[in-house]
Protein backbone atom coordinates (compact mmCIF):
# COMPACT_ATOMS: atom_id res chain seq x y z
CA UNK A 1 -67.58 -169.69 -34.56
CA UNK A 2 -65.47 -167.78 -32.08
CA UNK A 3 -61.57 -168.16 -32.25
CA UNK A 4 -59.33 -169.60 -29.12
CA UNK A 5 -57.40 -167.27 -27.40
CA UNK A 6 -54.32 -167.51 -25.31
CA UNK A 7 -52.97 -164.95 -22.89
CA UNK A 8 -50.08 -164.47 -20.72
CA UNK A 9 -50.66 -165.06 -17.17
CA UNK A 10 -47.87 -163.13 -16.21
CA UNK A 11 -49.30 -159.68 -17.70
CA UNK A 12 -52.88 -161.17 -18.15
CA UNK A 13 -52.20 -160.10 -21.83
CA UNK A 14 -53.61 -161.34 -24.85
CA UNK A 15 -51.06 -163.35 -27.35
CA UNK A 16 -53.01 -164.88 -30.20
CA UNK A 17 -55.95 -165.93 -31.60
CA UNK A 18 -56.46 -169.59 -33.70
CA UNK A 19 -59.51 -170.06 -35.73
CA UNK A 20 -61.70 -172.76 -34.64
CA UNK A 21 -62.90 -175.09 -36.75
CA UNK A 22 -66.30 -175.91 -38.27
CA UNK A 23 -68.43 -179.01 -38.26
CA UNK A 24 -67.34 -179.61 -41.80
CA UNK A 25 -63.76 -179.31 -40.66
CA UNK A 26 -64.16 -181.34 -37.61
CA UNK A 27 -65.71 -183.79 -39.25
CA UNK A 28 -63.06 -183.83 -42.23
CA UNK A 29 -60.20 -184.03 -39.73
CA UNK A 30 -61.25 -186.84 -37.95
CA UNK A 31 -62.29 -188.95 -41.40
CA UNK A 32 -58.36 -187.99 -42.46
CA UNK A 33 -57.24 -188.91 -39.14
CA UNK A 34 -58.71 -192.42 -39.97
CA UNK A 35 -57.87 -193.05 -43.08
CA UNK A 36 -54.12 -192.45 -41.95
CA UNK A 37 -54.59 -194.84 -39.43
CA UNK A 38 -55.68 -197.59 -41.90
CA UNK A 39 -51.88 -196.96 -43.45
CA UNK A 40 -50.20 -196.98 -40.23
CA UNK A 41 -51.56 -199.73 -38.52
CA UNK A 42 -50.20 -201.70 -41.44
CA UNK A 43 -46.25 -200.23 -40.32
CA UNK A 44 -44.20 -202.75 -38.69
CA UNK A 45 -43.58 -202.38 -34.88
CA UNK A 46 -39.58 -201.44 -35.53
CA UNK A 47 -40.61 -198.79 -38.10
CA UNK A 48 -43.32 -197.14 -36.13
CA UNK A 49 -40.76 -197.24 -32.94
CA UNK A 50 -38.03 -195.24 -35.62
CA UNK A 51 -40.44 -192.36 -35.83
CA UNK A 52 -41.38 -192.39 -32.33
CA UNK A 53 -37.44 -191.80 -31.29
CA UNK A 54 -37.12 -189.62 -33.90
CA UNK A 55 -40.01 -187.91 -32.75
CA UNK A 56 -38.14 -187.28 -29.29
CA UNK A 57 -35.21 -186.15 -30.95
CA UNK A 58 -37.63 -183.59 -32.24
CA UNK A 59 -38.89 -182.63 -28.59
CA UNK A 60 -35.35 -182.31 -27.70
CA UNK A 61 -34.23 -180.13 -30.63
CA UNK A 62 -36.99 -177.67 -29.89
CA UNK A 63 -36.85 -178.22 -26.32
CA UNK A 64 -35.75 -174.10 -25.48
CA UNK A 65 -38.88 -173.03 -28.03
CA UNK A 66 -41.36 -175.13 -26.76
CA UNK A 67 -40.27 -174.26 -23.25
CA UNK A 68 -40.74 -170.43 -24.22
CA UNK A 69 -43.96 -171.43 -25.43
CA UNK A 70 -45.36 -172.83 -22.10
CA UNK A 71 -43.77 -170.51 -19.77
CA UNK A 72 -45.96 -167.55 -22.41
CA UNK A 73 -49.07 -169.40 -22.25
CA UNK A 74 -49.74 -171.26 -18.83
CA UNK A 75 -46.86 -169.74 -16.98
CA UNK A 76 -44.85 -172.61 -15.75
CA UNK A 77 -41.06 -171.36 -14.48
CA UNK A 78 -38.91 -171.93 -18.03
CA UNK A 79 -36.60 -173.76 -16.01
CA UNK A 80 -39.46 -176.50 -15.32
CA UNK A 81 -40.97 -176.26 -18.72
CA UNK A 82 -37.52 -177.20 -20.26
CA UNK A 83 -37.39 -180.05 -17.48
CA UNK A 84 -41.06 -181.18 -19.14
CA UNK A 85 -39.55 -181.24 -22.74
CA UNK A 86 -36.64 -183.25 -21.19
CA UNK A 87 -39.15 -186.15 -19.78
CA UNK A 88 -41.10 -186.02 -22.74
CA UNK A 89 -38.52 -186.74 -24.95
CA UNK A 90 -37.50 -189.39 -22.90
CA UNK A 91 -41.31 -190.89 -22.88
CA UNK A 92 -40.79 -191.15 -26.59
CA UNK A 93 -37.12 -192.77 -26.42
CA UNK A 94 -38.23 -195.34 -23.25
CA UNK A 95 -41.46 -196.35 -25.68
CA UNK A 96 -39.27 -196.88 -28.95
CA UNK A 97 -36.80 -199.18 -26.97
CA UNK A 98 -39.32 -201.44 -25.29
CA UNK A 99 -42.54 -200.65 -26.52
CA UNK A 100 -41.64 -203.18 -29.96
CA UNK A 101 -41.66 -206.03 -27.33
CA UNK A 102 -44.52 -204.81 -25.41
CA UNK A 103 -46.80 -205.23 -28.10
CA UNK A 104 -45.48 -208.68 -29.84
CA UNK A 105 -47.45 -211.60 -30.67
CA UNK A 106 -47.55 -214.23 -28.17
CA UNK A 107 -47.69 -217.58 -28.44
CA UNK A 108 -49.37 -220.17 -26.31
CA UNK A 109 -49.82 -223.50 -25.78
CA UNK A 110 -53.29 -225.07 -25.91
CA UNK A 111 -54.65 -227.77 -24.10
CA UNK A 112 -54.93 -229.77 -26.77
CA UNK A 113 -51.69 -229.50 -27.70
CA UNK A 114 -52.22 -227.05 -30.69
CA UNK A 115 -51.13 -223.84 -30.26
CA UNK A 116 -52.57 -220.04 -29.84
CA UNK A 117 -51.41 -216.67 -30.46
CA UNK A 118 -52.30 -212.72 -29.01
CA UNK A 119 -51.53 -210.11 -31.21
CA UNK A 120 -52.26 -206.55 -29.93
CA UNK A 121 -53.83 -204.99 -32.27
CA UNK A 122 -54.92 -201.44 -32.15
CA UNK A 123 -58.15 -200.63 -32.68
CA UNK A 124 -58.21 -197.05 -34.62
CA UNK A 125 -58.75 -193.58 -33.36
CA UNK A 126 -57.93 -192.65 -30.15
CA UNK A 127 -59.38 -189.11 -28.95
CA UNK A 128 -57.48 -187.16 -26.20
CA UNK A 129 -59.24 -184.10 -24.15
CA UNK A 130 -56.09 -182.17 -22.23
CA UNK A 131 -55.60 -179.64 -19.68
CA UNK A 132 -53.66 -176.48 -19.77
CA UNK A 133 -50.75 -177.32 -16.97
CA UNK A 134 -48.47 -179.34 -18.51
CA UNK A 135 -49.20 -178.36 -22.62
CA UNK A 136 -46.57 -181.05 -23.62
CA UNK A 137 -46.53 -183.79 -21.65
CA UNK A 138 -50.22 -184.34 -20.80
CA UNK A 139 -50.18 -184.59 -24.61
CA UNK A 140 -46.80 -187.24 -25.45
CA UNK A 141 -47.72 -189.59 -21.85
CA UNK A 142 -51.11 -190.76 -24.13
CA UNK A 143 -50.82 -189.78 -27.82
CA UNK A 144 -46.79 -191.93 -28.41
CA UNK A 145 -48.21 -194.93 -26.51
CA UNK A 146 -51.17 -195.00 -28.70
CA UNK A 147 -49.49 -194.15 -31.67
CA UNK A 148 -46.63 -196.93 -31.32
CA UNK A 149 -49.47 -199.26 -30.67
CA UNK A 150 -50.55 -198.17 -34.16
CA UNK A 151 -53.76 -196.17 -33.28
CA UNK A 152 -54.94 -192.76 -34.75
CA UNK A 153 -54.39 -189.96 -32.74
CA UNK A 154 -56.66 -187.17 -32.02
CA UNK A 155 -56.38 -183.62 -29.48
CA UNK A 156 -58.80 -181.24 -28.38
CA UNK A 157 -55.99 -179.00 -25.90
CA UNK A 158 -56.73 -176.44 -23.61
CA UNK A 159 -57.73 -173.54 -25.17
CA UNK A 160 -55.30 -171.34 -23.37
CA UNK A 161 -52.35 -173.35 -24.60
CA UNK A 162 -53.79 -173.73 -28.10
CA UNK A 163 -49.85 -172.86 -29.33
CA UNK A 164 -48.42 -175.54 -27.76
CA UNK A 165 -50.62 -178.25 -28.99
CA UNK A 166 -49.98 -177.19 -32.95
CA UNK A 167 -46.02 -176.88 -32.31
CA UNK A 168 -46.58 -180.40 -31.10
CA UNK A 169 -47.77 -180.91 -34.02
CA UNK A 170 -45.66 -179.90 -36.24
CA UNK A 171 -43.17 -181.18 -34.58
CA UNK A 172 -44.92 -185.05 -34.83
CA UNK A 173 -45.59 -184.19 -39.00
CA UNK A 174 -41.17 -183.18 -38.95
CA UNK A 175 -40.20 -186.36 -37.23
CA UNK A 176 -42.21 -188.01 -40.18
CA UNK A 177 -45.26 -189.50 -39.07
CA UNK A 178 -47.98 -189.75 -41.33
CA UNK A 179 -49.98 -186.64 -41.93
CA UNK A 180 -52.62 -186.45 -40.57
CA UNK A 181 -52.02 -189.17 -37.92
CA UNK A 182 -52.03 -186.66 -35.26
CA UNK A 183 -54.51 -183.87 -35.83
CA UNK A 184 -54.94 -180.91 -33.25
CA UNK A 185 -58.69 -180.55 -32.99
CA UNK A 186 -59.06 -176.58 -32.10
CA UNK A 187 -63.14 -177.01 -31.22
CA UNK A 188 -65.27 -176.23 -28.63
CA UNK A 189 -67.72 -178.60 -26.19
CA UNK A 190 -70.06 -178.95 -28.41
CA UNK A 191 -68.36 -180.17 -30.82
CA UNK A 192 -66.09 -182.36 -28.59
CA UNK A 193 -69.40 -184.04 -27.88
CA UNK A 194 -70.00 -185.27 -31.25
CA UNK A 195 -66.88 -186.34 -31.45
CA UNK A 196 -66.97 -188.84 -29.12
CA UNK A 197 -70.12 -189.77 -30.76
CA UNK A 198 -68.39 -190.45 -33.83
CA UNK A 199 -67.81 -193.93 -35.15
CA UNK A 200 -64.53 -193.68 -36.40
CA UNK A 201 -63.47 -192.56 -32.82
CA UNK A 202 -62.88 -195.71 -30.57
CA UNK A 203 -61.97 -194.92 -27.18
CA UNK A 204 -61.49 -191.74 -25.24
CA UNK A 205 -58.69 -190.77 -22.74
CA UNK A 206 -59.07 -187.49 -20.54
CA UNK A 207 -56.98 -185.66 -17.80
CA UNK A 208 -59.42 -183.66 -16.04
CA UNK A 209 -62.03 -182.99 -12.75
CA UNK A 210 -63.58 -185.55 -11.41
CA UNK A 211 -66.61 -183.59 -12.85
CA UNK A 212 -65.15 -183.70 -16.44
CA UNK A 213 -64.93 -187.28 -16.05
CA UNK A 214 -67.95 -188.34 -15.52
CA UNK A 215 -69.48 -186.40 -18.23
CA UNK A 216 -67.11 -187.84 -20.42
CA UNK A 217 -67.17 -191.03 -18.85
CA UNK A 218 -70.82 -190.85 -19.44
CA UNK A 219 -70.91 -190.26 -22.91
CA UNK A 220 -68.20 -192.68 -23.85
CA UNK A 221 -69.98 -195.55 -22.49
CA UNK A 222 -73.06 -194.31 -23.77
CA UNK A 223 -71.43 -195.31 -27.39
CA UNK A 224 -69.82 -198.33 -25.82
CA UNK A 225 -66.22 -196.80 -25.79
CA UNK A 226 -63.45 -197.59 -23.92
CA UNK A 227 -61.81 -194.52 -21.65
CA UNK A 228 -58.85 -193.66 -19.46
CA UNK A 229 -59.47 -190.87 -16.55
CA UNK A 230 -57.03 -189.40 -14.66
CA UNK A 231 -58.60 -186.98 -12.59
CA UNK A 232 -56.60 -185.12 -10.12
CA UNK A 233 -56.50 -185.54 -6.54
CA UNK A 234 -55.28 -184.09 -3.14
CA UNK A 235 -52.17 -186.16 -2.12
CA UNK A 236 -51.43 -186.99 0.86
CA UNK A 237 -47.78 -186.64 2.16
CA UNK A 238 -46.92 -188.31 5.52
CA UNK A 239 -44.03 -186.99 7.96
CA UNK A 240 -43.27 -189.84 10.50
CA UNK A 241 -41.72 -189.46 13.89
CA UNK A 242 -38.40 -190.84 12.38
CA UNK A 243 -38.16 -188.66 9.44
CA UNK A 244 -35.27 -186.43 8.18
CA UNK A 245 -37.10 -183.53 8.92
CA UNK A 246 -34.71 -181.57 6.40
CA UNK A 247 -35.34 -183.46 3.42
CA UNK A 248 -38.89 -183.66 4.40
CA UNK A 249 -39.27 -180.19 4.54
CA UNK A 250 -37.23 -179.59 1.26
CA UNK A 251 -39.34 -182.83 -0.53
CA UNK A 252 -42.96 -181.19 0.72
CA UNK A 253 -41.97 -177.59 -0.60
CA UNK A 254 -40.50 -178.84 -3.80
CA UNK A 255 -44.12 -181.07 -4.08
CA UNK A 256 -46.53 -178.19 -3.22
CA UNK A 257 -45.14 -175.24 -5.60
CA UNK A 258 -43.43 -177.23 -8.80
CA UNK A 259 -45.46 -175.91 -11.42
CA UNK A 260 -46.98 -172.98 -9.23
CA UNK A 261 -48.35 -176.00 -7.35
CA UNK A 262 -50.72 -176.65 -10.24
CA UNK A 263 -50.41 -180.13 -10.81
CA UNK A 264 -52.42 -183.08 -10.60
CA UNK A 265 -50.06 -185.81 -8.44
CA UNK A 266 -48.72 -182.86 -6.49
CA UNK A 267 -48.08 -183.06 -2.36
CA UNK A 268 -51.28 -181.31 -1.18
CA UNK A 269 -52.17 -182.65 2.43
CA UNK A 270 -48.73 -182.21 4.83
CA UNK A 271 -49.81 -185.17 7.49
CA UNK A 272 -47.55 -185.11 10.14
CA UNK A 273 -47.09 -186.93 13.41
CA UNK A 274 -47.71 -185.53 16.96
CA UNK A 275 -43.89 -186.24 17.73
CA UNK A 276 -42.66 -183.69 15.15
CA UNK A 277 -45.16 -181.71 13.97
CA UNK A 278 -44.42 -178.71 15.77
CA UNK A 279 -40.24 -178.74 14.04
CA UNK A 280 -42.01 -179.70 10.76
CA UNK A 281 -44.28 -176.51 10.92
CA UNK A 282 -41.88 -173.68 12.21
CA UNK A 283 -39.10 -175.11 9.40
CA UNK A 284 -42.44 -175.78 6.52
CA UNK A 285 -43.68 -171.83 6.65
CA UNK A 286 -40.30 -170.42 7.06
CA UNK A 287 -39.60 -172.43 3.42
CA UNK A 288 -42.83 -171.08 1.98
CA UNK A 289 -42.64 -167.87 3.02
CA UNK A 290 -39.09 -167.12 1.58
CA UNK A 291 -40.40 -168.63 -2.15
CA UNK A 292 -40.11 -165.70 -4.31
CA UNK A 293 -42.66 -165.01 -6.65
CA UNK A 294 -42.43 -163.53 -10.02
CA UNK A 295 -41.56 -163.26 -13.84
CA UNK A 296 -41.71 -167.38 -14.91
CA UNK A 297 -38.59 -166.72 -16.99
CA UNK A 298 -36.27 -165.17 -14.80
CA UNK A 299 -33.85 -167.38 -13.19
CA UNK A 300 -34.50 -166.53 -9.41
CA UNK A 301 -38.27 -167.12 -9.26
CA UNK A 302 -39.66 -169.39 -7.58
CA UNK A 303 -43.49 -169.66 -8.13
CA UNK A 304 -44.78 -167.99 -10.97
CA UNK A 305 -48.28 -167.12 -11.70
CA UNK A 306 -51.58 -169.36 -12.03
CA UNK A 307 -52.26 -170.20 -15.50
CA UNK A 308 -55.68 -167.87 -15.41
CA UNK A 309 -57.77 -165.51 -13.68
CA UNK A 310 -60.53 -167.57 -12.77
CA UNK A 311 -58.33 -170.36 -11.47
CA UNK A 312 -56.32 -167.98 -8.92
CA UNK A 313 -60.19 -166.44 -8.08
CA UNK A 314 -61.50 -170.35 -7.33
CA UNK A 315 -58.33 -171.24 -5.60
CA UNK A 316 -58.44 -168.15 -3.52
CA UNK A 317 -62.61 -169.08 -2.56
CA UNK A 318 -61.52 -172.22 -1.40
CA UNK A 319 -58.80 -170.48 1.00
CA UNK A 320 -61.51 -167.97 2.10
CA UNK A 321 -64.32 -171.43 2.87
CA UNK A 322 -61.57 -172.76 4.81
CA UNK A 323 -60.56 -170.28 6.96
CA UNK A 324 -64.77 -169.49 7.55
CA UNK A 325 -65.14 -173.09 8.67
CA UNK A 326 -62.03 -173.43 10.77
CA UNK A 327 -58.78 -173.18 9.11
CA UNK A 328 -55.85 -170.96 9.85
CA UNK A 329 -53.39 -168.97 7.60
CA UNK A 330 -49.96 -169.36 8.76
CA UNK A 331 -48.61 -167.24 5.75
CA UNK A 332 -49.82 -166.31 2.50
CA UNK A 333 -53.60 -166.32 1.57
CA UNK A 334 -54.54 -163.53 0.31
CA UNK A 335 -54.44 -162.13 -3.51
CA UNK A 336 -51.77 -159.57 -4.36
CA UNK A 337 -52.43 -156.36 -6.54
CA UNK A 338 -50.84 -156.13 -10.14
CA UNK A 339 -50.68 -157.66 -13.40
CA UNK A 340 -50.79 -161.13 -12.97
CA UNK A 341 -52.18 -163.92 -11.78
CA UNK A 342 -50.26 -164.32 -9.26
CA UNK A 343 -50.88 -165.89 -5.89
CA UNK A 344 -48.70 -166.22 -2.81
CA UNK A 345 -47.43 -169.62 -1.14
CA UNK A 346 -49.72 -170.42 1.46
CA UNK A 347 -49.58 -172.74 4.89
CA UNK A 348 -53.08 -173.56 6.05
CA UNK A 349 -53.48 -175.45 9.77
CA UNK A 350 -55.70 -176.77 11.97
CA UNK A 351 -57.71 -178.20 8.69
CA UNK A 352 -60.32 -180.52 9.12
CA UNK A 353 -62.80 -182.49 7.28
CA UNK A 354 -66.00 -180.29 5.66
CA UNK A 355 -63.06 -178.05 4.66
CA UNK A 356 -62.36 -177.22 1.37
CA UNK A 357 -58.30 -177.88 2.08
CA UNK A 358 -59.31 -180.98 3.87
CA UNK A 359 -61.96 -182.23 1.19
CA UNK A 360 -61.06 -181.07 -2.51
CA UNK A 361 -58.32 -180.54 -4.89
CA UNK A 362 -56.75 -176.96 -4.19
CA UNK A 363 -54.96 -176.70 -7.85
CA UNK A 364 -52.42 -173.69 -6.63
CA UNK A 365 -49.88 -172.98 -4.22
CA UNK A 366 -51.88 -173.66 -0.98
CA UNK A 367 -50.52 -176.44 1.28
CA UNK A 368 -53.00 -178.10 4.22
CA UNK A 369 -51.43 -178.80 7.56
CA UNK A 370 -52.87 -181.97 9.74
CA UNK A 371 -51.83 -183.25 12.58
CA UNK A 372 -51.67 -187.03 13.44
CA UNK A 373 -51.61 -189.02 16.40
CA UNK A 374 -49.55 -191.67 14.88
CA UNK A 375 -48.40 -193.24 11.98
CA UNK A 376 -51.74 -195.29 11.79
CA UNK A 377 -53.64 -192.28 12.16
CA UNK A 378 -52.00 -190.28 10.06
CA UNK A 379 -52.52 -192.96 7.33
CA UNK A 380 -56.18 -193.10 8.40
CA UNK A 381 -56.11 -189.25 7.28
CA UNK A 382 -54.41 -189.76 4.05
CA UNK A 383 -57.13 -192.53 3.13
CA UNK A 384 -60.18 -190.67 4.09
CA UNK A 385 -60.32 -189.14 0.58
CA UNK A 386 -62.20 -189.46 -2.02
CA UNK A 387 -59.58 -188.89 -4.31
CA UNK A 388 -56.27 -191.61 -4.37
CA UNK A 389 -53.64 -190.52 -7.13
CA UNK A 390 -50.38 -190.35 -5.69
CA UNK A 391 -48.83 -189.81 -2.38
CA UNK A 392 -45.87 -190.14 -0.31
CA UNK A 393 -44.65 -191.17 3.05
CA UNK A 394 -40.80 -189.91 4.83
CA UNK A 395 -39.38 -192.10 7.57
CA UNK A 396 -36.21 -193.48 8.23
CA UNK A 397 -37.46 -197.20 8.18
CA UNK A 398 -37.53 -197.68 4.45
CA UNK A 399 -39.03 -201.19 4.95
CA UNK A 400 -41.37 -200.01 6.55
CA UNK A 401 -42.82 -197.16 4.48
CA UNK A 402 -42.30 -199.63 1.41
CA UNK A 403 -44.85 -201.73 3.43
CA UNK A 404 -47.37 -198.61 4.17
CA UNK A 405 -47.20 -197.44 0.57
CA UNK A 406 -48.18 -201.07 -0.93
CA UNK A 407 -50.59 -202.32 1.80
CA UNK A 408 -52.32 -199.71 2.91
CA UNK A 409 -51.76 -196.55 0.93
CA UNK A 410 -55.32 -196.68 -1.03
CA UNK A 411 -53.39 -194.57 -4.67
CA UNK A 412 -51.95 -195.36 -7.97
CA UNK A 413 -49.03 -194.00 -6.96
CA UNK A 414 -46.70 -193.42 -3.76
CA UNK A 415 -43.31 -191.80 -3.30
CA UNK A 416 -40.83 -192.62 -0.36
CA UNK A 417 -38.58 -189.93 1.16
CA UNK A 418 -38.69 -187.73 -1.91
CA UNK A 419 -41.36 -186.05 -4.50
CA UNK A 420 -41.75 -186.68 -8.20
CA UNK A 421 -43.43 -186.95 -11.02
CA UNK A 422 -44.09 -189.20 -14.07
CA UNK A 423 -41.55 -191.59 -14.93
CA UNK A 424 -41.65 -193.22 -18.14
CA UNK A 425 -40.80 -196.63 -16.94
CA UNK A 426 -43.45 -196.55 -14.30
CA UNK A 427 -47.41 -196.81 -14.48
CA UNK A 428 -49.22 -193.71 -14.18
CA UNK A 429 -53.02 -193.39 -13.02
CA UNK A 430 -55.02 -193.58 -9.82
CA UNK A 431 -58.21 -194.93 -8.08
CA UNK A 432 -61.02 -193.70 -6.57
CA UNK A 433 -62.60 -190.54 -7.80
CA UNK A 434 -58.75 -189.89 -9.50
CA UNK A 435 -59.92 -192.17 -12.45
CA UNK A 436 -58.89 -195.38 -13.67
CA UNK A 437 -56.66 -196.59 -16.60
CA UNK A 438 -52.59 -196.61 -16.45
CA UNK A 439 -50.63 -194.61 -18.87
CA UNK A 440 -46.55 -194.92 -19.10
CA UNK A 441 -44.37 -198.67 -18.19
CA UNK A 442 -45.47 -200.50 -20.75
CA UNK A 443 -49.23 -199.97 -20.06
CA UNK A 444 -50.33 -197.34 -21.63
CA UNK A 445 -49.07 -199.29 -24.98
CA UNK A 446 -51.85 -201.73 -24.22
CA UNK A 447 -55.09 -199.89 -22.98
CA UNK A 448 -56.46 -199.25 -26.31
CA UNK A 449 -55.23 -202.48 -28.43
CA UNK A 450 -57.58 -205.24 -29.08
CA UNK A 451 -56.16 -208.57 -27.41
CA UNK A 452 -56.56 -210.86 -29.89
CA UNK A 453 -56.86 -214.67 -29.44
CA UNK A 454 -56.09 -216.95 -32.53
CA UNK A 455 -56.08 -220.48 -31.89
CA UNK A 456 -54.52 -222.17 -34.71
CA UNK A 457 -55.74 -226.06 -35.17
CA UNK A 458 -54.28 -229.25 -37.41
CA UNK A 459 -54.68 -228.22 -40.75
């Protein structure tokens, strides 16, 4: 067995090593994990809501260490990481007030005038594979839905952020959920295999590659288990004649770089019309290129570094394909010298299909400039993708964006004049090759319960 090891992107140092476990171990863990859950799924909705808020009271109470944490291991700007702490804790709090309702038994009339009920009941334990780039939240958006719907909850984390996953931990165990409910898995492939193999396990949930998925995807169904993918994407952001070309600007940069532009329903594809395309490019590089780069926990940096080597070296291939088959750097794109992973905010134009920035997921800060005819072309662009997680539109006509972004916008997600995130209140997820499943708004509480119809007769 070799250990997990976690470095500092911002000095490519290494900070610790965790032991991994052994079969015997895995194994044990995950029969534990069980058991608890044959306890909990017993605890009434109310009660298992009390130790989810007091679980984000938790979150919140530790919100500057765990922030520390994350900016150390994946190097997210502190700032950001404390701003991840704050939704998470509100995930936790949203889920606790109207997850209890959610999840009640319904009744329903029959047609022959007896009566039926659906109770949700879950259906054991849930097993959760996580990336590195948000260490907190990727774990609370799927592990407090499952456990307020009174599932088991398992994590195999990114290696590199192996810390954060066992503070999470023990900060779950403090709020007083059952031991062993929640058990950081600190394994390796291999063993991840088997443990979706295993029959105590019942469905699987991953936030990954489109790759990843379908070799999870693969092996889930193989055992007949239920999963939820959400697998990245390259959003598409349309500027419209009639956008505020100010906020637009200000919206795209935010949506490119927040979190060193390593997130999965970032803005990745700038679409903008003929009529303004040439204000929206002279005022988009300007932004970029003044971003200041640096130490993630001083105050006055803007992008800090990728969370590893390798990623920065695959993000900065991609940049190089592009640029071979067509592409042109209008700042930024090339790797700096120094500690660090660092890698400089980049403007790519005259990107076309075949190209990497036109084609795939570039997971850094590198933003892909396309021009559009029209508004109909320019949502013809966004949709010839394979990938459909979020997205977002800017014009003036509200209405009218509103009626892009529900009728023709083929994602889970869309934003209007602005960039953002999760929210808990609202589903989470996307289509295409960006998975399937919804996590957060009341839906996540329900994708791995068992819908239960009993249809009570005359005695």
């Amino acid at each position: 067995m070799s250990d997990a090891i976690t470095h500092n992107p911002n000095t490519g140092e290494e900070l610790a090593r965790y032991p991994q476990m052994s079969d015997e171990q895995m194994q044990a863990a995950i029969d534990r994990c069980h058991e608890a859950f044959e306890q909990w799924k017993l605890v009434s909705l109310e009660d298992r809501a009390d130790i989810i808020r007091k679980i984000g009271e938790g979150l919140a109470a530790n919100q500057d260490k765990l922030a520390d944490l994350m900016t150390t291991e994946m190097g997210k700007l502190r700032s950001q990481g404390m701003e991840e702490v704050e939704l998470c804790a509100g995930i936790c709090q949203w889920t606790a007030e109207h997850a209890p309702a959610q999840l009640a038994t319904e009744r329903r009339e029959l047609q022959s005038g007896e009566y039926g009920l659906i109770a949700y009941e879950p259906i054991g334990v849930i097993y959760g594979i996580q990336p590195w780039n948000f260490p907190c939240y990727q774990v609370v958006r799927y592990s407090i839905a499952n456990l307020m719907a009174g599932n088991g909850v398992l994590l195999k984390h990114a290696e590199s952020v192996t810390g954060s996953a066992l503070e999470l931990q023990r900060i779950y165990r403090e709020a007083g959920l059952p031991e062993h409910l929640f058990t950081v898995l600190v394994i390796d492939h291999d063993q991840s295999d088997a443990v979706i193999a295993h029959d105590k396990v019942r469905g699987v949930t991953l936030t990954g590659s489109p790759s990843a998925g379908r070799i999870i995807g693969e092996q889930a169904g193989k055992a007949l288990k239920k999963t939820v993918l959400e697998l990245g994407s390259n959003d598409a952001y349309l500027v419209l004649e009639d956008a505020d070309l100010d906020r637009a600007v200000q919206m795209c940069v935010m949506g490119r770089v927040y979190n060193n532009g390593e997130t999965c329903v970032a803005a990745k594809r700038f679409i903008v019309t003929d009529a303004v395309y040439d204000q929206f490019k002279d005022r988009f590089v300007q932004a970029m290129q003044s971003l200041k780069s640096g130490d993630p926990m001083a105050d006055d940096t803007d992008v800090g570094p990728m969370a590893r080597q390798d990623l920065r070296d695959d993000l900065h291939d991609q940049v190089r394909k592009s640029v071979d088959a067509g592409a042109t750097v209008l700042c930024g794109g090339e790797k700096p010298d120094g500690p660090g992973y660092f890698y400089p905010a980049t403007v790519l134009e005259n990107v076309e299909p075949g190209q990497p920035a036109y084609d795939d997921e570039l997971f850094g800060p590198v933003a892909s400039l396309i021009r559009a005819k029209d508004s109909d072309d320019a949502m013809r662009i966004a949709n010839d993708s394979r990938f459909g997680l979020g997205g977002g539109i800017f014009s003036a006509d509200t209405d009218r964006a509103i009626e892009l972004a529900t009728k023709h916008f083929d994602t889970g997600m869309v934003f209007v004049n602005g960039f953002g995130l999760a929210q808990p209140n609202m589903p989470f997820g996307g289509v295409k090759n960006s998975g399937y499943g919804r996590e957060h708004g009341g839906f996540g509480v329900r994708e791995f319960v068992n819908a239960k119809a009993v249809m009570v007769m005359a005695a």
